[in-house]
Protein backbone atom coordinates (compact mmCIF):
# COMPACT_ATOMS: atom_id res chain seq x y z
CA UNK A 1 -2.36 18.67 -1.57
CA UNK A 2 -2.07 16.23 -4.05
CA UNK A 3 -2.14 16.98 -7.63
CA UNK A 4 -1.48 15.28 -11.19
CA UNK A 5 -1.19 16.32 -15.00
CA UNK A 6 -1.77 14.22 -17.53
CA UNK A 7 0.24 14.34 -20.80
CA UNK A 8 -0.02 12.04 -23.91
CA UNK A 9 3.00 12.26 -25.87
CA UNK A 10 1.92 10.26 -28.84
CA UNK A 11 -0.19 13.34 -30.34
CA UNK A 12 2.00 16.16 -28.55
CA UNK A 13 -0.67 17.32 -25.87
CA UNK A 14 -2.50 17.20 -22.63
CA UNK A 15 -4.63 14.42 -22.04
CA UNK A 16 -8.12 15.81 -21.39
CA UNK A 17 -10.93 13.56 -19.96
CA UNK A 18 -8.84 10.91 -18.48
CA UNK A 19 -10.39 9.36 -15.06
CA UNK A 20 -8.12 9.50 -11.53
CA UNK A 21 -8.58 8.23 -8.28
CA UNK A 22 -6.58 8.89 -5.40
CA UNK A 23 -6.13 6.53 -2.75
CA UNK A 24 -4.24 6.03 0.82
CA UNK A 25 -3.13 2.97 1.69
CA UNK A 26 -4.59 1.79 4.80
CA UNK A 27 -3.89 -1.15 7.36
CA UNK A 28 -7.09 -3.44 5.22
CA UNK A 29 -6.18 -1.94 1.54
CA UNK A 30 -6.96 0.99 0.28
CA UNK A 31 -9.20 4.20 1.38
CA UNK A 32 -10.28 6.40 -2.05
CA UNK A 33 -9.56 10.17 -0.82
CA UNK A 34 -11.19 11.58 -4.29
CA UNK A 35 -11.91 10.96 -8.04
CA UNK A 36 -11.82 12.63 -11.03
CA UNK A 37 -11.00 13.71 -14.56
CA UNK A 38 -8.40 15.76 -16.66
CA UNK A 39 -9.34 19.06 -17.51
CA UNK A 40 -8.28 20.21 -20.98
CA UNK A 41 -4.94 21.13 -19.91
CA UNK A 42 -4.84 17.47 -18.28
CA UNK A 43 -4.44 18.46 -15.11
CA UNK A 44 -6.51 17.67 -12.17
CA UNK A 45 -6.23 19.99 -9.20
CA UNK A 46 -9.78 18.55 -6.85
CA UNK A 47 -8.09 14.99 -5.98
CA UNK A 48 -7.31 16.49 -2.74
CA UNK A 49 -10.25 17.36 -0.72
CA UNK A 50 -10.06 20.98 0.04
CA UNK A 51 -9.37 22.24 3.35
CA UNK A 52 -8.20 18.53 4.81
CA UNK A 53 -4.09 19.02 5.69
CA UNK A 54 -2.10 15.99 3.98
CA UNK A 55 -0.97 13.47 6.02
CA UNK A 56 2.36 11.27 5.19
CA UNK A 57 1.45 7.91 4.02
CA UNK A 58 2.01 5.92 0.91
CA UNK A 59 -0.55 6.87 -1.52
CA UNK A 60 -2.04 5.79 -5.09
CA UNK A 61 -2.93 7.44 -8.50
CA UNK A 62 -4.94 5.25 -10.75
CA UNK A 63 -5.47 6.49 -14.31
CA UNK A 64 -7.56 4.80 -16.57
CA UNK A 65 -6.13 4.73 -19.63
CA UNK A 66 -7.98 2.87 -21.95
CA UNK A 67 -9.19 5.10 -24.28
CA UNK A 68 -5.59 6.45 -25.17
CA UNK A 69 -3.04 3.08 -24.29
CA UNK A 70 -4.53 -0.37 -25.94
CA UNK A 71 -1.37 -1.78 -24.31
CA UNK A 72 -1.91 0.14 -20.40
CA UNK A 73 -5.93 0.24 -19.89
CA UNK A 74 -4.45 1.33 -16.70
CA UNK A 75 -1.93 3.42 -14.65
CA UNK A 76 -1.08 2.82 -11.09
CA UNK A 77 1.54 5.21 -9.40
CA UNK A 78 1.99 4.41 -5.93
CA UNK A 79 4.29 7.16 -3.88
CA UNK A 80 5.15 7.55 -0.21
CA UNK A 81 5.01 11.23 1.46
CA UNK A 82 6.97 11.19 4.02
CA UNK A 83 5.81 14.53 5.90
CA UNK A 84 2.46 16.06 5.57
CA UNK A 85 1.33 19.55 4.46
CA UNK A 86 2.92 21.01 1.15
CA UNK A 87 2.01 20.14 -2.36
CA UNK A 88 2.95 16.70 -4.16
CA UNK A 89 2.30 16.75 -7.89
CA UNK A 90 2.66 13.54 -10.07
CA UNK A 91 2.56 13.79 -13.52
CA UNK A 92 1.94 11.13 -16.28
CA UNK A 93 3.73 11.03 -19.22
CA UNK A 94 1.50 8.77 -21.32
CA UNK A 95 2.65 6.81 -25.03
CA UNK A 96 0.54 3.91 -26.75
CA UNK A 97 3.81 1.40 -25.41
CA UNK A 98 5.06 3.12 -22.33
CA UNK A 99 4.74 5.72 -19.77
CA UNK A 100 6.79 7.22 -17.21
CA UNK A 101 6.62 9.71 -14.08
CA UNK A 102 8.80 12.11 -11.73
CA UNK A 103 7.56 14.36 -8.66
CA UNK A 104 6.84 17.94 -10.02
CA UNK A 105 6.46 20.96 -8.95
């Protein structure tokens, strides 16, 4: 499972509303696994469709960002998961002139 949270540091809180897709990089580009948006904790638990093991592969989280970064319309966090099954969460720490990430729990 793949999971991310969403936090905008500029105002102290989650980031609710902000649009995700997940995506696996494939041999042609890149295969969109599932879409969505921040709840109003700013997480997003339904990437992941439910039921379907994960696979290792290198994968993408876009974010768009434009409504909270005029600087970063958008976020693109590309990780590798090296064996499947277990639970991969990628947060975004999100500020009007940077942003950063780590592998959560």
């Amino acid at each position: 499972m793949i999971t991310t949270h969403v936090l905008d540091t500029a105002q102290g809180r989650p980031a609710a509303g902000v649009a995700v897709t997940l995506e696996k990089r494939e041999r042609d580009g890149w295969l969109e696994i599932g879409r969505g948006a921040t709840d109003a904790d700013g997480r997003l638990k339904t990437l992941w469709p439910s039921g379907t093991p994960l696979a290792a592969g290198t994968f993408r989280l876009r974010f768009d960002t434009s409504a909270r970064s005029e600087f970063f319309p958008e976020v693109n966090i590309v990780f590798q998961v090296r064996e499947g099954g277990g639970h991969f969460h990628v947060p975004l720490l999100l500020a009007p002139y940077g942003y950063s990430t780590y592998r959560g729990s």
